[in-house]
C-alpha atoms as a PDB file:
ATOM      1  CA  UNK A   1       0.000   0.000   0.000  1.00  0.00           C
ATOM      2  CA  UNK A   2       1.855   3.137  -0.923  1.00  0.00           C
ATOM      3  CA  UNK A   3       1.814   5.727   2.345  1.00  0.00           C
ATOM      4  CA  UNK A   4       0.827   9.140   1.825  1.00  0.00           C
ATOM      5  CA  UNK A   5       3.739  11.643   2.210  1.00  0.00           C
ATOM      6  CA  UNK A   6       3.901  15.503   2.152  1.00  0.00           C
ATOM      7  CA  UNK A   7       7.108  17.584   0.960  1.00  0.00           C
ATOM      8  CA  UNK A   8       5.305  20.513   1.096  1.00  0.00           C
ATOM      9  CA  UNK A   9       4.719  22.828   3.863  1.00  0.00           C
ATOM     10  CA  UNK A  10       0.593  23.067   4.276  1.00  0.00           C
ATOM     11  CA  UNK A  11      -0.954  25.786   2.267  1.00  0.00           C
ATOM     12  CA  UNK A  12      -2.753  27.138   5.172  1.00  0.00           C
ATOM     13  CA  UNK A  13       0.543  27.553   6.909  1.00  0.00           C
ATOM     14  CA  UNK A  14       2.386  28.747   3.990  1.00  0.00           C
ATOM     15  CA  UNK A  15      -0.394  31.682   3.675  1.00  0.00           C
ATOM     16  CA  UNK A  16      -0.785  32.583   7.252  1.00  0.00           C
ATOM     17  CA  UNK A  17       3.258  32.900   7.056  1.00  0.00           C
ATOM     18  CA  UNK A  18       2.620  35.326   4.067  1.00  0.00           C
ATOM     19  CA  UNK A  19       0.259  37.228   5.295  1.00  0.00           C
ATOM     20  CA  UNK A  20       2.303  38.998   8.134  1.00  0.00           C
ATOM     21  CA  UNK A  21       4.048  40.052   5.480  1.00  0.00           C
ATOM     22  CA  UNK A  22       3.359  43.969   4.070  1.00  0.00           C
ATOM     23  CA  UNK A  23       4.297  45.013   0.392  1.00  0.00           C
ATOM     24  CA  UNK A  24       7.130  47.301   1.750  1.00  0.00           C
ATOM     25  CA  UNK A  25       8.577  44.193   3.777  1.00  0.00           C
ATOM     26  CA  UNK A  26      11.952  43.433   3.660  1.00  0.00           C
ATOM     27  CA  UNK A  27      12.108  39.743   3.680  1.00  0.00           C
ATOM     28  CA  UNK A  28      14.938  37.437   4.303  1.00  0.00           C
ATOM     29  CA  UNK A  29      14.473  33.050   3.531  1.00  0.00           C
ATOM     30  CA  UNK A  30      16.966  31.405   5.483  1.00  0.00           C
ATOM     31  CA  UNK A  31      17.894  27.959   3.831  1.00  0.00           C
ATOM     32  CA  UNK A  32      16.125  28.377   1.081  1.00  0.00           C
ATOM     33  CA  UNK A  33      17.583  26.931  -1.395  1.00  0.00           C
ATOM     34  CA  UNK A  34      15.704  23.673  -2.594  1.00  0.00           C
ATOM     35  CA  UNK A  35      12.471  25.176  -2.175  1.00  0.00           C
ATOM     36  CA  UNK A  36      12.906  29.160  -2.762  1.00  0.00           C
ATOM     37  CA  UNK A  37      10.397  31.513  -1.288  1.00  0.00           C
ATOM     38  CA  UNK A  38       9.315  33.827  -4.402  1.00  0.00           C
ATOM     39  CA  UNK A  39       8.645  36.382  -2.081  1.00  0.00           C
ATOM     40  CA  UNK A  40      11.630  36.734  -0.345  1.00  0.00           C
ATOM     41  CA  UNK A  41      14.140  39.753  -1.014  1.00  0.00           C
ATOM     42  CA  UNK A  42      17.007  38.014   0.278  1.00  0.00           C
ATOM     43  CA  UNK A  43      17.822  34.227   0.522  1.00  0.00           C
ATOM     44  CA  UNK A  44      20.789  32.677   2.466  1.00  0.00           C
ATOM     45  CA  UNK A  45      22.383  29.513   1.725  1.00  0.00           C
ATOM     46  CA  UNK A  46      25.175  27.577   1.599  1.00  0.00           C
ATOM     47  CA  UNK A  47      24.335  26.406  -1.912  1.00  0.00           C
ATOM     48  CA  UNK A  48      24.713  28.407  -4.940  1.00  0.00           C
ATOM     49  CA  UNK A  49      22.365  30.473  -6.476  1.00  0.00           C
ATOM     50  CA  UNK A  50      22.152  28.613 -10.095  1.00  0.00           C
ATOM     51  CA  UNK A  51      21.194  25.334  -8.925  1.00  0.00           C
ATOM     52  CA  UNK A  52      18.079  26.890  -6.327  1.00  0.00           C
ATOM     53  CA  UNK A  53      14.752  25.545  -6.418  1.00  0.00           C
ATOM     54  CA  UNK A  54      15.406  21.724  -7.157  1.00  0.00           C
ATOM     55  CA  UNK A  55      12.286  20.752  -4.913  1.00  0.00           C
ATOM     56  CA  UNK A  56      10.205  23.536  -6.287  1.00  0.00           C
ATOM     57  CA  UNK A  57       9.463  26.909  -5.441  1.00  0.00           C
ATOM     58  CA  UNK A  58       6.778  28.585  -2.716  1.00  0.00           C
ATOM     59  CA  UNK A  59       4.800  31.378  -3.278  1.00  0.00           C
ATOM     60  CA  UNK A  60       2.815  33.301  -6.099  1.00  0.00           C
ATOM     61  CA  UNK A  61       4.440  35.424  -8.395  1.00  0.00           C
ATOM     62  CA  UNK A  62       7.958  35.998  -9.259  1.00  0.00           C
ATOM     63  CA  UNK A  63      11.175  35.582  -7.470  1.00  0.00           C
ATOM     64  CA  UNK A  64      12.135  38.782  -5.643  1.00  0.00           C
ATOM     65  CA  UNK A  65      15.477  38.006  -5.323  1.00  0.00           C
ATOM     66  CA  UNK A  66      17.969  37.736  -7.268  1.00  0.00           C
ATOM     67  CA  UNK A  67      21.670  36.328  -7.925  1.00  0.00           C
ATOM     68  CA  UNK A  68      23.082  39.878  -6.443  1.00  0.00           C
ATOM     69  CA  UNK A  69      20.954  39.110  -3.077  1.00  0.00           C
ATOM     70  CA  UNK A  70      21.412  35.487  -2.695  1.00  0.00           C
ATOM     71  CA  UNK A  71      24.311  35.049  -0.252  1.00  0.00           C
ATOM     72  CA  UNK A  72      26.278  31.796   0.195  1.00  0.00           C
ATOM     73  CA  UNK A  73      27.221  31.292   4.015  1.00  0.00           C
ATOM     74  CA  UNK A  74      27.117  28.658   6.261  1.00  0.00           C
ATOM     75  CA  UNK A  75      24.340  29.972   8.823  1.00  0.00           C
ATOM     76  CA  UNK A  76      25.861  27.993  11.699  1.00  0.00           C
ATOM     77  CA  UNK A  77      29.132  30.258  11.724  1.00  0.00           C
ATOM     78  CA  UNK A  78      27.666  33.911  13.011  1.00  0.00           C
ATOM     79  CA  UNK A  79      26.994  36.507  13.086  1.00  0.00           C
ATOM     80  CA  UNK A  80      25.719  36.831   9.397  1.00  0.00           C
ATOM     81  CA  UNK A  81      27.129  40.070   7.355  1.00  0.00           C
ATOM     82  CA  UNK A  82      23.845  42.297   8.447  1.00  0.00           C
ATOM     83  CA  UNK A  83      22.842  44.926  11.044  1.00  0.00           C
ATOM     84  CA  UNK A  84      20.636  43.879  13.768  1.00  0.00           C
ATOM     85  CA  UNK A  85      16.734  44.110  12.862  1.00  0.00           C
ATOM     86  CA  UNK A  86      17.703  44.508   8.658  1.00  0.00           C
ATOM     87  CA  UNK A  87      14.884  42.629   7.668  1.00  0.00           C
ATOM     88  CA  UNK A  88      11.311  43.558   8.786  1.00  0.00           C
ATOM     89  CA  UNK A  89      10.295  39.377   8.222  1.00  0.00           C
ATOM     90  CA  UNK A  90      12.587  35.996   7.811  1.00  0.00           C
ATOM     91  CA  UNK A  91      11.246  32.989   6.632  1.00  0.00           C
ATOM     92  CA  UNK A  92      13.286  29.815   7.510  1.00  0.00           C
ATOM     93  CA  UNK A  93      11.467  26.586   6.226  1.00  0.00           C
ATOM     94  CA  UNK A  94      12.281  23.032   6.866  1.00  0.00           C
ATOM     95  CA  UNK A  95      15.995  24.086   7.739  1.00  0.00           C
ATOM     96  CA  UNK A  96      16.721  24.132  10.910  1.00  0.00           C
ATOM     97  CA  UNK A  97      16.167  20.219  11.522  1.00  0.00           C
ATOM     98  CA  UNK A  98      19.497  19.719   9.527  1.00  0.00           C
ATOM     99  CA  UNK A  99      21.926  22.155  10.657  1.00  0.00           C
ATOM    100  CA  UNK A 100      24.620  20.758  13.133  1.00  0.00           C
ATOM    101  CA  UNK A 101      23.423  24.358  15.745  1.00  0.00           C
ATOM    102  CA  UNK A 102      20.106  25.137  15.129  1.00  0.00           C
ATOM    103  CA  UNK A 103      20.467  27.592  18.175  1.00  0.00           C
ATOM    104  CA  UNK A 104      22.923  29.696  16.758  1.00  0.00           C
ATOM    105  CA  UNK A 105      20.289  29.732  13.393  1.00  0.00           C
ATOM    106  CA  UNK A 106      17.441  30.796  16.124  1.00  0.00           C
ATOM    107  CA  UNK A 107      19.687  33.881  17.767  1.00  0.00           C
ATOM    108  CA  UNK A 108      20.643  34.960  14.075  1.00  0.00           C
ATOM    109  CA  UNK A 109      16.953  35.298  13.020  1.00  0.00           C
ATOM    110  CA  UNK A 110      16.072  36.712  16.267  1.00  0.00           C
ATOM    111  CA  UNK A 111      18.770  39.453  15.965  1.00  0.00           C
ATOM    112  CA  UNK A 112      18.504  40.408  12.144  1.00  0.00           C
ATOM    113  CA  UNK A 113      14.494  39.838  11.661  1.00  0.00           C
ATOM    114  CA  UNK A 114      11.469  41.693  13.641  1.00  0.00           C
ATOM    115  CA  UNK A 115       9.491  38.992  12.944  1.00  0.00           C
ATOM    116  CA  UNK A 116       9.495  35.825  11.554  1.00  0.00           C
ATOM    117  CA  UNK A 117       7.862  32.143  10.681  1.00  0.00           C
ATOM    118  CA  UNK A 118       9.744  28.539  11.444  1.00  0.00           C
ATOM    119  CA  UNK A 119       8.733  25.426   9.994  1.00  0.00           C
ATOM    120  CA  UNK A 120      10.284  21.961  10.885  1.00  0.00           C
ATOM    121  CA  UNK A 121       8.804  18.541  10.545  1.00  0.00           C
ATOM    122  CA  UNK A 122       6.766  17.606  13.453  1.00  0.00           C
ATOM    123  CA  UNK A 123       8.419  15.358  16.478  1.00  0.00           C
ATOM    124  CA  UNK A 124       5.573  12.895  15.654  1.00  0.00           C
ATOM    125  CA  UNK A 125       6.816  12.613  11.498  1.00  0.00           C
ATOM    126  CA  UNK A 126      10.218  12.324  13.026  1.00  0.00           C
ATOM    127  CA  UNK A 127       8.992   9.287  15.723  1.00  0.00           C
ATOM    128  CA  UNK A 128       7.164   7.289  12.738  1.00  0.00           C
ATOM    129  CA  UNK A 129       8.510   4.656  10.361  1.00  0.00           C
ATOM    130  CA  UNK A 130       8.371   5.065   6.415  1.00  0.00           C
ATOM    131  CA  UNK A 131       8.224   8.750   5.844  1.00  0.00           C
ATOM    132  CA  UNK A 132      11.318   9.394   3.869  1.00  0.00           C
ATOM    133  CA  UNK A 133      11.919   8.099   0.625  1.00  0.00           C
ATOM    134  CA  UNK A 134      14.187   5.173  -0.627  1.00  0.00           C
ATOM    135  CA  UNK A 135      14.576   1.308  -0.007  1.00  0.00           C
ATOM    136  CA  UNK A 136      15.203   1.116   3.653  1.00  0.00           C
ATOM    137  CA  UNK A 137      12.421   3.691   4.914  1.00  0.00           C
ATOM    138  CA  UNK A 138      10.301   1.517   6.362  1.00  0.00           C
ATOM    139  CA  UNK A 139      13.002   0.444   8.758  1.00  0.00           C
ATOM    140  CA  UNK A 140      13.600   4.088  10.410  1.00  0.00           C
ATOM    141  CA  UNK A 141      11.610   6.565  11.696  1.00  0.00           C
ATOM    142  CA  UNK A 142      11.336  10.009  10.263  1.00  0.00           C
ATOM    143  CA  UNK A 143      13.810  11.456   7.473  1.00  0.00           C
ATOM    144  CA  UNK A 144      17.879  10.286   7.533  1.00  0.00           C
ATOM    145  CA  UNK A 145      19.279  13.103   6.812  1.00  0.00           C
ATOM    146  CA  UNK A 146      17.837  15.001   9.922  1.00  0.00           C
ATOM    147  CA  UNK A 147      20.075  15.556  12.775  1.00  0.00           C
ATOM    148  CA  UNK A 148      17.363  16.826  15.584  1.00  0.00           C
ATOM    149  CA  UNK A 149      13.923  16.432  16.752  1.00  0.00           C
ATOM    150  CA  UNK A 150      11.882  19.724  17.719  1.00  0.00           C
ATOM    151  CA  UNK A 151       9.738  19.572  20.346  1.00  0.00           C
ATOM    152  CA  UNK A 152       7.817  23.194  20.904  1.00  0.00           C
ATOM    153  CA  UNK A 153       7.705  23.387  24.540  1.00  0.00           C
ATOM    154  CA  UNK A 154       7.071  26.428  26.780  1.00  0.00           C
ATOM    155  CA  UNK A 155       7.095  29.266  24.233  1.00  0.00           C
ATOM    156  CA  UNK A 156      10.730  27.966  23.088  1.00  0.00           C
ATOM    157  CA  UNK A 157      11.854  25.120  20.319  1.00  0.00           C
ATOM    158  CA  UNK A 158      13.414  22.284  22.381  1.00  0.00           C
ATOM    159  CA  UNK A 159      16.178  20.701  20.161  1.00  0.00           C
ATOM    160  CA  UNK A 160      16.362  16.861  21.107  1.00  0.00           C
ATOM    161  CA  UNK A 161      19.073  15.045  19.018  1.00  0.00           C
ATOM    162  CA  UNK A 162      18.172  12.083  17.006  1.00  0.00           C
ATOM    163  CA  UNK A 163      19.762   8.982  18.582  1.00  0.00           C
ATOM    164  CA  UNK A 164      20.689   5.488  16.289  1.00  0.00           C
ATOM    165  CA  UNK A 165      18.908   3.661  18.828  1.00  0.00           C
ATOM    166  CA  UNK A 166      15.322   5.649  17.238  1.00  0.00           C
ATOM    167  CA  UNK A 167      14.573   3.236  15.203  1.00  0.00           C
ATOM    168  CA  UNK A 168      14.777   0.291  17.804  1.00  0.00           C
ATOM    169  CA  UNK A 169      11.913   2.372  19.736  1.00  0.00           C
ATOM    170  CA  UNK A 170       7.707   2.025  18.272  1.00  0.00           C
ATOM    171  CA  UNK A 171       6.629   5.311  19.466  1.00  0.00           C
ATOM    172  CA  UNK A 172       3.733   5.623  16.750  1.00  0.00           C
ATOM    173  CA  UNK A 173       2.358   2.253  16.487  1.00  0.00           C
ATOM    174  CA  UNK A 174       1.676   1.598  12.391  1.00  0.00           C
ATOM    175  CA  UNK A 175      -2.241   1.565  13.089  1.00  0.00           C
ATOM    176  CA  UNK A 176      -1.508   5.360  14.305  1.00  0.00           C
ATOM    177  CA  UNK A 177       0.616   5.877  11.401  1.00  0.00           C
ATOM    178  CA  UNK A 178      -1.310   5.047   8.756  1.00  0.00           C
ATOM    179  CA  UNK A 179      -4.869   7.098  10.820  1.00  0.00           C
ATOM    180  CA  UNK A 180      -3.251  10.544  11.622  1.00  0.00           C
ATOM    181  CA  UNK A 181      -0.575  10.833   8.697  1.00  0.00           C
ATOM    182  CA  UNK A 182      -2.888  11.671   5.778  1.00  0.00           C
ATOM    183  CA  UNK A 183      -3.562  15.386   7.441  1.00  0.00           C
ATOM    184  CA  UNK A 184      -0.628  17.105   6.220  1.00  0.00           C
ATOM    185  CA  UNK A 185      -1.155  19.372   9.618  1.00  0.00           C
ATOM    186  CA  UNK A 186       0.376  16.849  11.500  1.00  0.00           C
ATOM    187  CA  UNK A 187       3.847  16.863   9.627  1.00  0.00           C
ATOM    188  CA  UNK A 188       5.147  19.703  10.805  1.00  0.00           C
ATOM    189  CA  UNK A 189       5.185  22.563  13.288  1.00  0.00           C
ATOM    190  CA  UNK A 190       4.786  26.255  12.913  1.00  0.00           C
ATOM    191  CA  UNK A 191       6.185  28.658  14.583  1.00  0.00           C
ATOM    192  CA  UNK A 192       5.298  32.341  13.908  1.00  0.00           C
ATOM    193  CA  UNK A 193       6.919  34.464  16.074  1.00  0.00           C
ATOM    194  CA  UNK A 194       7.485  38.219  16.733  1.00  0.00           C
ATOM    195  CA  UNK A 195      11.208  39.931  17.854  1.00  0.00           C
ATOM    196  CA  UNK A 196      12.602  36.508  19.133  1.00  0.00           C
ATOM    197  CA  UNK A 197      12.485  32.790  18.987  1.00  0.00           C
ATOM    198  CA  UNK A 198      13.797  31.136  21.384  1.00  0.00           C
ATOM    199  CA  UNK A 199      15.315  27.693  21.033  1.00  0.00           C
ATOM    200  CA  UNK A 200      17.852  24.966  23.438  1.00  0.00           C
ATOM    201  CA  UNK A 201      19.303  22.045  23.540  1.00  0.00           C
ATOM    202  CA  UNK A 202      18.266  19.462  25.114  1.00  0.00           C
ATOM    203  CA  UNK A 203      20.829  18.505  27.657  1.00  0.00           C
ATOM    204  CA  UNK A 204      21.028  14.343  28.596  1.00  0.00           C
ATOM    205  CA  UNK A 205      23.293  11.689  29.414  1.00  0.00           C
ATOM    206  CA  UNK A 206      21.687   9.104  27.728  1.00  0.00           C
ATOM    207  CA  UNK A 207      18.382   6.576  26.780  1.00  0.00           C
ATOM    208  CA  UNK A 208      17.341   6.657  29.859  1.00  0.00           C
ATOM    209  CA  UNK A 209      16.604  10.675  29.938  1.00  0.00           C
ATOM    210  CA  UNK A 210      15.203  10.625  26.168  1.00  0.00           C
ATOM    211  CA  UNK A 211      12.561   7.767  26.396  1.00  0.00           C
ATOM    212  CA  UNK A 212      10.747   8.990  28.966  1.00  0.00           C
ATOM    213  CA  UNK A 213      10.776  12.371  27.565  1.00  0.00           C
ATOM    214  CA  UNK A 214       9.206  10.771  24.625  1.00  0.00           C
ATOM    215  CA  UNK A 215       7.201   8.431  25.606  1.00  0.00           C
ATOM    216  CA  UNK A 216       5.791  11.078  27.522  1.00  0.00           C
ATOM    217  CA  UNK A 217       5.140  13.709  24.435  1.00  0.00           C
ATOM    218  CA  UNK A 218       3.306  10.727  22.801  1.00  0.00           C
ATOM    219  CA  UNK A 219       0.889   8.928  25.730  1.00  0.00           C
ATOM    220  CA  UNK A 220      -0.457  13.224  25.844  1.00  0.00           C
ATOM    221  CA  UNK A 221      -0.485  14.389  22.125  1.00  0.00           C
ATOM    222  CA  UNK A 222      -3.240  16.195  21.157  1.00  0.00           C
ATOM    223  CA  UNK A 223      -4.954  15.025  18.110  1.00  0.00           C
ATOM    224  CA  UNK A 224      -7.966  17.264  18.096  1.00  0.00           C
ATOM    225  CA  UNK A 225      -6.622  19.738  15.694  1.00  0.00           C
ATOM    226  CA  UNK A 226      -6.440  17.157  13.347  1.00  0.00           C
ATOM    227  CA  UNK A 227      -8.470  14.883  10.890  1.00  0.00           C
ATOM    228  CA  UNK A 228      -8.083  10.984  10.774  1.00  0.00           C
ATOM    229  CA  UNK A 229      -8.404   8.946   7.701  1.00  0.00           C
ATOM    230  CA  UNK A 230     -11.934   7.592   7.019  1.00  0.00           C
END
């Protein structure tokens, strides 16, 4: 039976995002270099600017930005080259999941954006088996090239890393999988947030700190905001 699977951020996210956004904006994407936000002004990657948009591009309209305002820089070695508050709105999509200091990425938007939206794939994708693409998916949970799971927690991201030992663990059984997965709502987790976001590290020794954290998240998620198969 082939699984349903969303690359896409949700439309209803994707315009709420874009609506905070006035005409006169100055808007920054951070990361955005497989999937390009048209409206953005800026973009910073590490990847160059002629091989952008390989997974498509987001937004109506035209791309705002051009070769002269796409700059190539590792975001995890800061500050980046602007002033503090240069950009009235930064968009950073599906990024911050892969970067070896996602905090560092969180202080950087904070200090060069007013305002912002975040977008990272939801610690529930992360926790369930055959979501990625390619032979061995079904044997691992969430996507292999993903180096954290983000858990929002308190008003702040909390930035748990993924462990080998993952895929040993059923944390969504495959009966919960294949009910809840087919809302794309439940793949991934907005954040829209206004002069900061603030973000940590989880701090642990091992398993035995993890697990429970986990097994906790799952025995109390809320599924009311979403819509099960039929």
């Amino acid at each position: 039976m082939e699984l349903t699977r969303f690359p896409d951020p949700h439309p209803d996210n994707l315009a709420a995002a874009l609506g905070r956004i006035g005409p006169e904006d100055l808007v920054v994407d951070v990361g955005g270099w497989w999937k390009p936000l048209n409206r953005a002004d800026h973009v910073i990657d590490l990847m160059p600017y002629e091989s952008r948009a390989g997974g498509g591009r987001l937004g109506e309209g035209a791309e705002r930005y051009t070769e002269g305002t796409w700059h190539r820089l590792d975001i995890c070695r800061t500050p980046w080259p602007f002033p503090d508050k240069a950009f009235d709105f930064a968009y950073c999509g599906q990024t911050l999941e892969d970067v070896r200091d996602p905090i560092a990425v969180c202080r950087e938007l904070s200090r060069i954006a007013r305002r912002g939206y975040v977008e990272v794939p939801s610690a529930w994708i992360e926790c369930t088996f055959d979501v990625d693409v390619g032979p061995l998916t079904a044997r691992y949970p969430g996507y292999q090239k993903h180096r954290w799971l983000v858990l929002p927690e308190n008003g702040e991201l909390l930035f748990v890393p993924k462990q080998v030992w993952l895929c040993l663990v059923e944390f969504v059984p495959p009966e919960e999988s294949r009910r809840w997965r087919t809302d794309q709502l439940i793949w991934s987790t907005a954040v829209h947030w206004e002069e900061r976001i603030a973000a940590r590290e989880l701090a642990f020794a091992g398993q035995d700190e993890i697990i429970p954290l986990l097994t906790a998240y799952f025995e109390n998620f809320d599924y009311t905001p979403y819509r099960a198969s039929s």
